[in-house]
PDB file of N, CA and C in Angstrom:
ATOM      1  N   UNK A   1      -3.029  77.859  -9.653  1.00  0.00           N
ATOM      2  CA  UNK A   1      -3.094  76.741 -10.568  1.00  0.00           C
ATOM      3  C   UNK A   1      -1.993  76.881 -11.614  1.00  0.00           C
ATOM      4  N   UNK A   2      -1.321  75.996 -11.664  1.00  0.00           N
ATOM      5  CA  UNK A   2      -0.494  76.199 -12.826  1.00  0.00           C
ATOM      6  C   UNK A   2      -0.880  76.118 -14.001  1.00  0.00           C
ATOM      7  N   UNK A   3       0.206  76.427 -15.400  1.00  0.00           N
ATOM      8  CA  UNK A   3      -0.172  76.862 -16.420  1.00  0.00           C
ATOM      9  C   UNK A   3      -0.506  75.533 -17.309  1.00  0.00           C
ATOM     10  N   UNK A   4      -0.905  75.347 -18.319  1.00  0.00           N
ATOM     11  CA  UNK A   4      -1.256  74.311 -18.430  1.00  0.00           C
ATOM     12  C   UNK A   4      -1.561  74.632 -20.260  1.00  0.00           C
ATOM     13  N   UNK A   5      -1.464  73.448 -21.065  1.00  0.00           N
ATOM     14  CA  UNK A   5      -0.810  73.192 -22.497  1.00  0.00           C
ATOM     15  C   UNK A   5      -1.884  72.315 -23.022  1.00  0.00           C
ATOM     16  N   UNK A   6      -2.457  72.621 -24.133  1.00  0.00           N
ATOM     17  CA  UNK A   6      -3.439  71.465 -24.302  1.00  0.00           C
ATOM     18  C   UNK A   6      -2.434  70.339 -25.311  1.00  0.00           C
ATOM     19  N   UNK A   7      -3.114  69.079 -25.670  1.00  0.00           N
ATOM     20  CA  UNK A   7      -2.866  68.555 -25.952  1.00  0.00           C
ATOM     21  C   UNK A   7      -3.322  67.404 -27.426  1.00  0.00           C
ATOM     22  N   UNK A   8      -3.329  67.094 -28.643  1.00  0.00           N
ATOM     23  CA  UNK A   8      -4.443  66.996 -28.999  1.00  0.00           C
ATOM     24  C   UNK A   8      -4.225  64.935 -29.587  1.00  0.00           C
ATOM     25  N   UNK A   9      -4.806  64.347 -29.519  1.00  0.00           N
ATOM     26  CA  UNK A   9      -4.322  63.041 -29.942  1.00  0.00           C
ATOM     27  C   UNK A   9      -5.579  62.463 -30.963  1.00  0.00           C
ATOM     28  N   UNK A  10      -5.462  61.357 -31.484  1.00  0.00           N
ATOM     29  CA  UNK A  10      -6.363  60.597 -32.149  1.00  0.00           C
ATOM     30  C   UNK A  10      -5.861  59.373 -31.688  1.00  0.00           C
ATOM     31  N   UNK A  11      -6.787  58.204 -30.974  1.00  0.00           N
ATOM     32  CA  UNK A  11      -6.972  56.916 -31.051  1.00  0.00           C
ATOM     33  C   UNK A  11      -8.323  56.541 -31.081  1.00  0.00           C
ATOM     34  N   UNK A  12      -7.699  55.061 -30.973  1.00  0.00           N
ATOM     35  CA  UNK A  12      -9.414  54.116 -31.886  1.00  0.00           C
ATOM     36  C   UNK A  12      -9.797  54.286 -30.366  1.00  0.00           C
ATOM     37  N   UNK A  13     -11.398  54.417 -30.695  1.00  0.00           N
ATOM     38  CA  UNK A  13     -12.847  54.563 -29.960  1.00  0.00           C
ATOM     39  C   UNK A  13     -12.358  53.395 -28.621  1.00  0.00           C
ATOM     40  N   UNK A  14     -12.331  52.555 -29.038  1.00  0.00           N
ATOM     41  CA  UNK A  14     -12.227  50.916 -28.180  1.00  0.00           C
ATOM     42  C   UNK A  14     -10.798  51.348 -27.539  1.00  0.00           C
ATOM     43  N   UNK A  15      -9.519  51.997 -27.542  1.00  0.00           N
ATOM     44  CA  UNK A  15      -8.854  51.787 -26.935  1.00  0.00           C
ATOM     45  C   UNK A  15      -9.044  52.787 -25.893  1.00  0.00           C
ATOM     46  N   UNK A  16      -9.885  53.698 -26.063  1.00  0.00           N
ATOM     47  CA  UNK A  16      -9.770  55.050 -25.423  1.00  0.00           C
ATOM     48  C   UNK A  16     -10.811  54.829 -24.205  1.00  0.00           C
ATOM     49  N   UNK A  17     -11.873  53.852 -24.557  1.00  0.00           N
ATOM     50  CA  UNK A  17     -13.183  53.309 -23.925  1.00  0.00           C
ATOM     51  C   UNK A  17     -12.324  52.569 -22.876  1.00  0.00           C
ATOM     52  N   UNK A  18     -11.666  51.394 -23.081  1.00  0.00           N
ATOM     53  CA  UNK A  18     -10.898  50.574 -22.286  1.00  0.00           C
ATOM     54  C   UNK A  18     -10.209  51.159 -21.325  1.00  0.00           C
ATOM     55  N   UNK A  19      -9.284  52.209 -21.654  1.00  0.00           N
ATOM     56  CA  UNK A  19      -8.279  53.709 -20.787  1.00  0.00           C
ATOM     57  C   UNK A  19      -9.202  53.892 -19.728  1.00  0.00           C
ATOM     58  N   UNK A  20     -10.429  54.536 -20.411  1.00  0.00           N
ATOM     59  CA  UNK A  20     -11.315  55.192 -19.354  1.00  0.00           C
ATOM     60  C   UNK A  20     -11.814  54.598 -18.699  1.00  0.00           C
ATOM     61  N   UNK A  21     -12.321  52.998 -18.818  1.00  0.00           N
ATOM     62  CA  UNK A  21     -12.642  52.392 -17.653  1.00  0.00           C
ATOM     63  C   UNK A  21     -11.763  52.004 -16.648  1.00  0.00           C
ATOM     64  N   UNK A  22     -10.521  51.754 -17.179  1.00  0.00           N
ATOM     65  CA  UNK A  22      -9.346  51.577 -16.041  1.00  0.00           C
ATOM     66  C   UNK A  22      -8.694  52.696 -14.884  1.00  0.00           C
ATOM     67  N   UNK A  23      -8.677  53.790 -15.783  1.00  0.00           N
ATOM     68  CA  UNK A  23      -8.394  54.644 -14.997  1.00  0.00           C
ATOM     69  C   UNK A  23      -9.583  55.439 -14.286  1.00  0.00           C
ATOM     70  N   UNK A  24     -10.985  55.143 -14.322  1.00  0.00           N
ATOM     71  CA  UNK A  24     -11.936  55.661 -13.432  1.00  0.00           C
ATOM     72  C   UNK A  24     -11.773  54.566 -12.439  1.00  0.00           C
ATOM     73  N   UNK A  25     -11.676  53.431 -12.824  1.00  0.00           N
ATOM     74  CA  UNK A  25     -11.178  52.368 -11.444  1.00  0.00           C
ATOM     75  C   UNK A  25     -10.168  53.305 -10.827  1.00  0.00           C
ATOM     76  N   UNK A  26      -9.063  53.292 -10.694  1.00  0.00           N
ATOM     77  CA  UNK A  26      -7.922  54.100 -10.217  1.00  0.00           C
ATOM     78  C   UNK A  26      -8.298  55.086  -9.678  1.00  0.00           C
ATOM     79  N   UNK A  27      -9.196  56.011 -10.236  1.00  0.00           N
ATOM     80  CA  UNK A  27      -9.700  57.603  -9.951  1.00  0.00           C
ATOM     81  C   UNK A  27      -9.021  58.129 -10.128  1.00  0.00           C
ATOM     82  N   UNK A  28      -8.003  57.868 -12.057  1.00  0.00           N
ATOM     83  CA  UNK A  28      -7.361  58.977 -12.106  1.00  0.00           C
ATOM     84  C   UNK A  28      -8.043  59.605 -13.680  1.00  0.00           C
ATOM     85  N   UNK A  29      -8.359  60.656 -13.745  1.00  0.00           N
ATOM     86  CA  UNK A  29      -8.574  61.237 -15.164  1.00  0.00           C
ATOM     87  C   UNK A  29      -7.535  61.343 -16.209  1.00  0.00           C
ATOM     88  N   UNK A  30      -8.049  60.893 -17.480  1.00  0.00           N
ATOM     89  CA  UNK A  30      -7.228  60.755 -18.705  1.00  0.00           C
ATOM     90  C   UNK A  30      -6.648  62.031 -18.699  1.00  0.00           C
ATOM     91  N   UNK A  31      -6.643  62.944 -18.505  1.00  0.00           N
ATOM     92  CA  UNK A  31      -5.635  64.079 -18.828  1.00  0.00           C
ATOM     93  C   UNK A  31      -5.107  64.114 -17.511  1.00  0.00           C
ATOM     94  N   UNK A  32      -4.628  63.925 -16.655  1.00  0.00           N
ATOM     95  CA  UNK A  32      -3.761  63.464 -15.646  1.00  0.00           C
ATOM     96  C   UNK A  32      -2.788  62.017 -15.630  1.00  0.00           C
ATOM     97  N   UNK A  33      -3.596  60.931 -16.035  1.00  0.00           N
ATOM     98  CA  UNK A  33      -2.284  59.642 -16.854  1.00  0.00           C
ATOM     99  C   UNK A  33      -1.606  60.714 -18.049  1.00  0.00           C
ATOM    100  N   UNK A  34      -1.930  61.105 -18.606  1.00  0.00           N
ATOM    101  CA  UNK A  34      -1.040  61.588 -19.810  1.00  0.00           C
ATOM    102  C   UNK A  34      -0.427  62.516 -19.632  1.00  0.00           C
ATOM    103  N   UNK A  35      -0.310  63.664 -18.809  1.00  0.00           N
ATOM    104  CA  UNK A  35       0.929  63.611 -17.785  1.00  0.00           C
ATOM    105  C   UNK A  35       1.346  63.113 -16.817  1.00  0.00           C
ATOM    106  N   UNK A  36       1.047  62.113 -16.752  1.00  0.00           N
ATOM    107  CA  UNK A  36       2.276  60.994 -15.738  1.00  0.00           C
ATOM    108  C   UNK A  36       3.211  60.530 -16.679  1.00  0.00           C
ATOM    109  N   UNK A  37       2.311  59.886 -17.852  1.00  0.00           N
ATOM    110  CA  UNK A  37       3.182  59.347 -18.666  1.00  0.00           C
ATOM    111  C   UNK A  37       4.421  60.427 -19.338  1.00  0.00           C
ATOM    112  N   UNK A  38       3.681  61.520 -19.475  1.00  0.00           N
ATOM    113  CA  UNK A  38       4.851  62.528 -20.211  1.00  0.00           C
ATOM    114  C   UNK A  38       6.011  62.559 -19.047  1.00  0.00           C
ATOM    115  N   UNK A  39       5.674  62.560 -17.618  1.00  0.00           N
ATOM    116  CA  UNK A  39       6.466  63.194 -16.865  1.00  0.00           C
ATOM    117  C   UNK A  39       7.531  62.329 -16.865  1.00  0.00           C
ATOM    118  N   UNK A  40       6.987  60.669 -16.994  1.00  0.00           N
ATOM    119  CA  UNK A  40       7.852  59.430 -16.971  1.00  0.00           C
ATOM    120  C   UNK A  40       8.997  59.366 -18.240  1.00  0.00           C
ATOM    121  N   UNK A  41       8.168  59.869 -19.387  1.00  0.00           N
ATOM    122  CA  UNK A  41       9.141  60.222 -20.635  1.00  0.00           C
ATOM    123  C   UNK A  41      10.277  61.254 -19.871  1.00  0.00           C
ATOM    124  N   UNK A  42      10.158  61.680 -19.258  1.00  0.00           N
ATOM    125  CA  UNK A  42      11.206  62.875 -19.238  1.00  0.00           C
ATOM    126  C   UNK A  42      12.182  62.214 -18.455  1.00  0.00           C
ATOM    127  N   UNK A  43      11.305  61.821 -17.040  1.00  0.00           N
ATOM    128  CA  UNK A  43      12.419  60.848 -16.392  1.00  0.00           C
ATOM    129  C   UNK A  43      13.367  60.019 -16.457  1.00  0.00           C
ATOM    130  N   UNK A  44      12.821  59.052 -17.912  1.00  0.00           N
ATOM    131  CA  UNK A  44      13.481  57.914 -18.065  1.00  0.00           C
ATOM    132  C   UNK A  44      13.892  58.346 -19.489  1.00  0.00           C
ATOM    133  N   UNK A  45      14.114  60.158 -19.948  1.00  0.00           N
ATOM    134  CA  UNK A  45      14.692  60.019 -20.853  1.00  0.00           C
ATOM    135  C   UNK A  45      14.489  58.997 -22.085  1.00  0.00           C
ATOM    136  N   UNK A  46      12.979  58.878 -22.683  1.00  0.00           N
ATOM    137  CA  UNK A  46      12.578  57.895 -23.656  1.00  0.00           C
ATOM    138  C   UNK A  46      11.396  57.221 -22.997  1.00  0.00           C
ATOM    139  N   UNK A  47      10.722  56.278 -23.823  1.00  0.00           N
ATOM    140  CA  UNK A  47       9.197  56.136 -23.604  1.00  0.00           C
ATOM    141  C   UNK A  47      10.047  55.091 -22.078  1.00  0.00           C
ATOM    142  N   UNK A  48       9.131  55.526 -21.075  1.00  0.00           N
ATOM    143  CA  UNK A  48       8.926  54.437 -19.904  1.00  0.00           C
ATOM    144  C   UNK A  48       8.389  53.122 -19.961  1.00  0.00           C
ATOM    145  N   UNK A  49       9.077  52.336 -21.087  1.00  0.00           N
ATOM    146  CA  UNK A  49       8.540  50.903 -21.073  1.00  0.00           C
ATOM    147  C   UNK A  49       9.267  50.214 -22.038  1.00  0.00           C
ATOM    148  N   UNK A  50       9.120  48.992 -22.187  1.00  0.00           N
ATOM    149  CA  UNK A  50       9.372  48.191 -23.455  1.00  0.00           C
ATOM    150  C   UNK A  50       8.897  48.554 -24.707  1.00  0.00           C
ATOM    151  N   UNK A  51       9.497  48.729 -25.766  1.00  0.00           N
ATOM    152  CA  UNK A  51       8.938  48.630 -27.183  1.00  0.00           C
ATOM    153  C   UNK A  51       9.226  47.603 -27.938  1.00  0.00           C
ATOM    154  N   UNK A  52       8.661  46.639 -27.954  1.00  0.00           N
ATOM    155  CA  UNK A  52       9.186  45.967 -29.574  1.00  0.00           C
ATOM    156  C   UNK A  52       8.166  44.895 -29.280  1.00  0.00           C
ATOM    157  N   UNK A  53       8.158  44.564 -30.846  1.00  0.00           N
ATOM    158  CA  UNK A  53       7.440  43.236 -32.106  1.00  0.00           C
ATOM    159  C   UNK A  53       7.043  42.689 -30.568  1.00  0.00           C
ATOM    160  N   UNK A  54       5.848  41.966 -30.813  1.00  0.00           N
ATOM    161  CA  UNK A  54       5.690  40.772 -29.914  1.00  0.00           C
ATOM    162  C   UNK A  54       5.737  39.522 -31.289  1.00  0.00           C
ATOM    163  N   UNK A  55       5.909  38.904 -30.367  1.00  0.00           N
ATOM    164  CA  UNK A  55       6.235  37.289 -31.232  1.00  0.00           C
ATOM    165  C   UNK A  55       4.937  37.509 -31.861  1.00  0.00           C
ATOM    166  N   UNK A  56       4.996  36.921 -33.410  1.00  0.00           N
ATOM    167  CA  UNK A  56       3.833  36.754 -33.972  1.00  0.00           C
ATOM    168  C   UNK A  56       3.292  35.392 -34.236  1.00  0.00           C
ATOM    169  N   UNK A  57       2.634  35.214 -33.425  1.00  0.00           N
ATOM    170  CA  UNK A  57       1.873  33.295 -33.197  1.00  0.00           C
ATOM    171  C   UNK A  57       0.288  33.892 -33.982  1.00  0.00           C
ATOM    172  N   UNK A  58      -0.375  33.079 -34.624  1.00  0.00           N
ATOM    173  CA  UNK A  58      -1.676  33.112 -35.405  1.00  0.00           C
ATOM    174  C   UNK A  58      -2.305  32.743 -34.259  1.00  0.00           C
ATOM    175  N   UNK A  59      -3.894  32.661 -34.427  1.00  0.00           N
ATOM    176  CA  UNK A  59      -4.630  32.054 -33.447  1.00  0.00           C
ATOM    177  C   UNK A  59      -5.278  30.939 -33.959  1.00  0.00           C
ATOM    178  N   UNK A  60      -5.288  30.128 -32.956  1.00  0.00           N
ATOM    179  CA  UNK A  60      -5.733  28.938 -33.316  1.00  0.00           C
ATOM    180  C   UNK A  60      -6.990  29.127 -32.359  1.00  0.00           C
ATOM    181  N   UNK A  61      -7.622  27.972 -33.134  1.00  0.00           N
ATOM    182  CA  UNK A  61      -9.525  27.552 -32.786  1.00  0.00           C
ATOM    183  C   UNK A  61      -9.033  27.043 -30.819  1.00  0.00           C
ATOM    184  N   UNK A  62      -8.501  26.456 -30.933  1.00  0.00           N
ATOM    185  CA  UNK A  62      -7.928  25.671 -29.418  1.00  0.00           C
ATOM    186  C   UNK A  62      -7.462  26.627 -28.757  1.00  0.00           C
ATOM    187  N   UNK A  63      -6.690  27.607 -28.764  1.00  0.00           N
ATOM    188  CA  UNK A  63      -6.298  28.425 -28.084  1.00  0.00           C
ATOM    189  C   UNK A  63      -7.469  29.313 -27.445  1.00  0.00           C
ATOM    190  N   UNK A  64      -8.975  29.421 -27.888  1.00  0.00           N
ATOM    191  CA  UNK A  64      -9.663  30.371 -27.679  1.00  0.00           C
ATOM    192  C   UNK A  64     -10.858  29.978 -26.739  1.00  0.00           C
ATOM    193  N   UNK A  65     -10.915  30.479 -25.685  1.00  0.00           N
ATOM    194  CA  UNK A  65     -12.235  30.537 -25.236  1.00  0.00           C
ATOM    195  C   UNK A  65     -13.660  30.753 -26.216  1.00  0.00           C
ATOM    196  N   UNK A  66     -14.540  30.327 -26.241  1.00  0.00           N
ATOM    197  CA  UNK A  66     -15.677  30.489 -26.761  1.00  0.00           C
ATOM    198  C   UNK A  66     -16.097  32.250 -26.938  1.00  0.00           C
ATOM    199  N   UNK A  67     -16.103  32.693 -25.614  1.00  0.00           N
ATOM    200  CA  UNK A  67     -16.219  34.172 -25.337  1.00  0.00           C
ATOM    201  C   UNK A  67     -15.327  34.839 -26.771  1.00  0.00           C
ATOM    202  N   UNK A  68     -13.987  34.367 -26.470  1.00  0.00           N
ATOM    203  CA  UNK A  68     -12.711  35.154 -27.456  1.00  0.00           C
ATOM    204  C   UNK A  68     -13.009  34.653 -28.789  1.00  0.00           C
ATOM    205  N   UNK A  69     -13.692  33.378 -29.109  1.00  0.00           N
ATOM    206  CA  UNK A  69     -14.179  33.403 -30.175  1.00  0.00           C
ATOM    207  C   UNK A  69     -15.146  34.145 -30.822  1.00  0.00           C
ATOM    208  N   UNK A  70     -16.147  34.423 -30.374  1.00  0.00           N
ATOM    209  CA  UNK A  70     -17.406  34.784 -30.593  1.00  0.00           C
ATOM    210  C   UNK A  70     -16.788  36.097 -30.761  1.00  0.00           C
ATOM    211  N   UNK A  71     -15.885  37.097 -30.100  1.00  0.00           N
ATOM    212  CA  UNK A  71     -15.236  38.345 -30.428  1.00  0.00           C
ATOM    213  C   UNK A  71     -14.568  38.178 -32.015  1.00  0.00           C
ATOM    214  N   UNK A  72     -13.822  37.137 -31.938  1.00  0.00           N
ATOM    215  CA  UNK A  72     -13.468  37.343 -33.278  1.00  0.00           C
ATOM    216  C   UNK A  72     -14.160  37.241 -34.555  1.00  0.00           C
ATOM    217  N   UNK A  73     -14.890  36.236 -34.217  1.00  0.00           N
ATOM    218  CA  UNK A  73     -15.773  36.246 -35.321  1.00  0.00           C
ATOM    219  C   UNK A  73     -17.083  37.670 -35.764  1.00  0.00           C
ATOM    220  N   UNK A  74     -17.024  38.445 -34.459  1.00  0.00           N
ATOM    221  CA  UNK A  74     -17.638  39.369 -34.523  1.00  0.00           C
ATOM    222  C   UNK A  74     -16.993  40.657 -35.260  1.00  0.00           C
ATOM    223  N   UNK A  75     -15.423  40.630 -35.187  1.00  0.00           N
ATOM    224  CA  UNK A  75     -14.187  40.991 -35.657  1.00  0.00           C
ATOM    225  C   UNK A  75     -14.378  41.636 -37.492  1.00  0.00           C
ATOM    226  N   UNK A  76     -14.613  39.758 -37.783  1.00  0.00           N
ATOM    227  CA  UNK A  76     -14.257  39.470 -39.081  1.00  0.00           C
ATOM    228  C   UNK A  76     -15.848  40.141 -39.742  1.00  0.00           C
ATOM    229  N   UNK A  77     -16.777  39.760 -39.032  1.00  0.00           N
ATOM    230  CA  UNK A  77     -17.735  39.996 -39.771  1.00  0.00           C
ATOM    231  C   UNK A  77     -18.204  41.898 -40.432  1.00  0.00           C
ATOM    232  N   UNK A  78     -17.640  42.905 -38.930  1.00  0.00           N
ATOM    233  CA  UNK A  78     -17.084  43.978 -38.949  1.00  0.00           C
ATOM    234  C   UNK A  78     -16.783  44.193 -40.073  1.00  0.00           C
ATOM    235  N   UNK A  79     -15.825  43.915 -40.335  1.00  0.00           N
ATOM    236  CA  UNK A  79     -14.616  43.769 -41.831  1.00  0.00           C
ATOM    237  C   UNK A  79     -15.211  43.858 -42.821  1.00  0.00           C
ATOM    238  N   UNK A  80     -15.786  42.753 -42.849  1.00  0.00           N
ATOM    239  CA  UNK A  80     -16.651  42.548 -44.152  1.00  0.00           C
ATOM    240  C   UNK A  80     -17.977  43.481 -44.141  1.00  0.00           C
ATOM    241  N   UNK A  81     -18.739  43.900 -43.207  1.00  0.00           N
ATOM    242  CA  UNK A  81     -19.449  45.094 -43.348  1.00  0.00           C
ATOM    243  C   UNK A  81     -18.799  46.396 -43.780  1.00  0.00           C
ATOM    244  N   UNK A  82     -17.642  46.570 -43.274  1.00  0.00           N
ATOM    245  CA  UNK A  82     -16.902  48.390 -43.635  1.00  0.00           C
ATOM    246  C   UNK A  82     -16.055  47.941 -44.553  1.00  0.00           C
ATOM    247  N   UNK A  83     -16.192  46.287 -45.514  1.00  0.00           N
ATOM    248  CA  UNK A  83     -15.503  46.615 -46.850  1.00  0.00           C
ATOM    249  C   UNK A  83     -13.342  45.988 -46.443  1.00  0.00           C
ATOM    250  N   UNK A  84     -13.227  45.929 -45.218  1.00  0.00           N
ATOM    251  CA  UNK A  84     -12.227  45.683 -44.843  1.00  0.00           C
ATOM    252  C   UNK A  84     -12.058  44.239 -45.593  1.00  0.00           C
ATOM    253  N   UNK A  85     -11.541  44.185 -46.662  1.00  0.00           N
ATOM    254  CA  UNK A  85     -11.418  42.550 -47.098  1.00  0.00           C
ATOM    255  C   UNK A  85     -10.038  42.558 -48.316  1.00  0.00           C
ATOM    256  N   UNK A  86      -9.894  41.399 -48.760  1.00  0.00           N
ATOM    257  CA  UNK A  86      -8.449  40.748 -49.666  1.00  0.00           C
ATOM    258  C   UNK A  86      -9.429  40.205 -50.513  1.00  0.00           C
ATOM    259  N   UNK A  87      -8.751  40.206 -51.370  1.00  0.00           N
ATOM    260  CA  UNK A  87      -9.031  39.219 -53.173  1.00  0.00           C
ATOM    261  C   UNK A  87      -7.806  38.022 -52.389  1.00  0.00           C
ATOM    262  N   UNK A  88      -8.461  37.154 -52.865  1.00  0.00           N
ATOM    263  CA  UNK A  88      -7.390  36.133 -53.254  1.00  0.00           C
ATOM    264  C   UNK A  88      -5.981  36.082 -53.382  1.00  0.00           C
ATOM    265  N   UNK A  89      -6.630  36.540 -54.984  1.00  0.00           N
ATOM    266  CA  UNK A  89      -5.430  37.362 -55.606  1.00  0.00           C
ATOM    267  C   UNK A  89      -4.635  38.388 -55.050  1.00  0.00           C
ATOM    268  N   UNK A  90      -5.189  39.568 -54.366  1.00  0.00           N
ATOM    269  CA  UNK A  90      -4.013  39.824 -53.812  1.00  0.00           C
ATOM    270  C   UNK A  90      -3.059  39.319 -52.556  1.00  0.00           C
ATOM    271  N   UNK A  91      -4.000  38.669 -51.936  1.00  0.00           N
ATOM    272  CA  UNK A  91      -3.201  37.758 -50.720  1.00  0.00           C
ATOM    273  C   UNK A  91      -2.075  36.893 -51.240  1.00  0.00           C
ATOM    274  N   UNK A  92      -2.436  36.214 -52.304  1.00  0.00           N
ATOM    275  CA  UNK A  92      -1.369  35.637 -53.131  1.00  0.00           C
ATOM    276  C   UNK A  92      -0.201  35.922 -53.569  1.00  0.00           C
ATOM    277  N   UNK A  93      -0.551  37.002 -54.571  1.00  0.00           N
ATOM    278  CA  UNK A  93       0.759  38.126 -54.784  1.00  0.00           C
ATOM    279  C   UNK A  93       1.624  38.539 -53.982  1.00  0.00           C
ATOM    280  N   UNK A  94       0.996  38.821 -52.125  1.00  0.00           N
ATOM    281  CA  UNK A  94       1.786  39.621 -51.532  1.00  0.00           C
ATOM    282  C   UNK A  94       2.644  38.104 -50.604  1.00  0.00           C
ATOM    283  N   UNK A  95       1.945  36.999 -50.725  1.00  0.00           N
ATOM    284  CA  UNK A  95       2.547  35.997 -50.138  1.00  0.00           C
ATOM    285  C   UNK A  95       3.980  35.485 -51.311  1.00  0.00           C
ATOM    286  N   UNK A  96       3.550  36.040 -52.453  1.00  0.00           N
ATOM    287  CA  UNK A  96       4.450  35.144 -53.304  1.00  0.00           C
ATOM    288  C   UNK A  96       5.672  36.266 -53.169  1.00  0.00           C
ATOM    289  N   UNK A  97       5.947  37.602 -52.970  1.00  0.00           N
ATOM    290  CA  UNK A  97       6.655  38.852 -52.578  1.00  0.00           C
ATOM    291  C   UNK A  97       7.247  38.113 -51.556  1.00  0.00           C
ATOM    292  N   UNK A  98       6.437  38.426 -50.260  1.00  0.00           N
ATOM    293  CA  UNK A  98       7.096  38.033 -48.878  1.00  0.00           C
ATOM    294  C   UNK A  98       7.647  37.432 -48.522  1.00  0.00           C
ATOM    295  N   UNK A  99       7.147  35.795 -49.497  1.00  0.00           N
ATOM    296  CA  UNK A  99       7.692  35.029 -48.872  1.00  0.00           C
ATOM    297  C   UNK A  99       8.034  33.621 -49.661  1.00  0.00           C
ATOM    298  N   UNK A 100       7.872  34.353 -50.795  1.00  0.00           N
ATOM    299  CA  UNK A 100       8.811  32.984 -52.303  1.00  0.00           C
ATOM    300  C   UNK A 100       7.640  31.866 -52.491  1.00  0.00           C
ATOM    301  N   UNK A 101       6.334  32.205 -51.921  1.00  0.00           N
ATOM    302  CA  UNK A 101       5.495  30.888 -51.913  1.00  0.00           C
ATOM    303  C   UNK A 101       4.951  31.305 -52.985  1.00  0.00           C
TER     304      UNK A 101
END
C-alpha cells in the first residue's frame, strides 16, 4: 500500500452532504476525488477548471420554480434565526460607498 498524507479541510455541511451523495452515485469515496483532483492540479499545472465571477443576475419571483422558492424563503428565514441580517442603515451606507446612490 502506498504511503499516504492526511489531509485536513473545512467546508459548509450542505456542500460536503451534496459531494457525498454524488460521488457514492459514482462509487467513488471523498478521499479518493480529492486525489484525483490534486493529481489533475499537478497535471494541468493549476486548478483543472475555470475560475472566475459568474455574471451576477438577482433573482427574480418569475425566474423560480415554486420548489426554488420555497428554498429561498427557507434561506432567508435561516438568516433571520442565526441573526444573519442588515439595518437599513447599513445597506444604505454601503450602497451610497459602492455605488454613488
Amino acid at each position: 500500500m502506498a504511503r499516504t498524507s492526511n489531509i485536513f479541510a473545512r467546508v459548509e455541511p450542505e456542500v460536503k452532504e451534496q459531494a457525498e451523495e454524488v460521488l457514492n452515485q459514482l462509487g467513488i469515496p471523498m478521499s479518493n476525488a480529492v486525489s484525483m483532483f490534486l493529481k489533475q492540479v499537478i497535471l494541468h499545472r493549476g486548478i483543472p477548471f475555470e475560475v472566475k465571477l459568474p455574471e451576477s443576475v438577482p433573482l427574480s419571483y418569475d425566474s423560480l420554480t415554486k420548489e426554488q422558492f420555497d428554498i429561498e424563503i427557507e434561506k432567508g428565514i435561516e438568516d433571520i434565526k442565526n441573526g444573519r441580517t442588515y439595518s437599513i442603515e447599513s445597506v444604505a451606507e454601503e450602497m451610497k460607498r459602492d455605488y454613488g446612490i
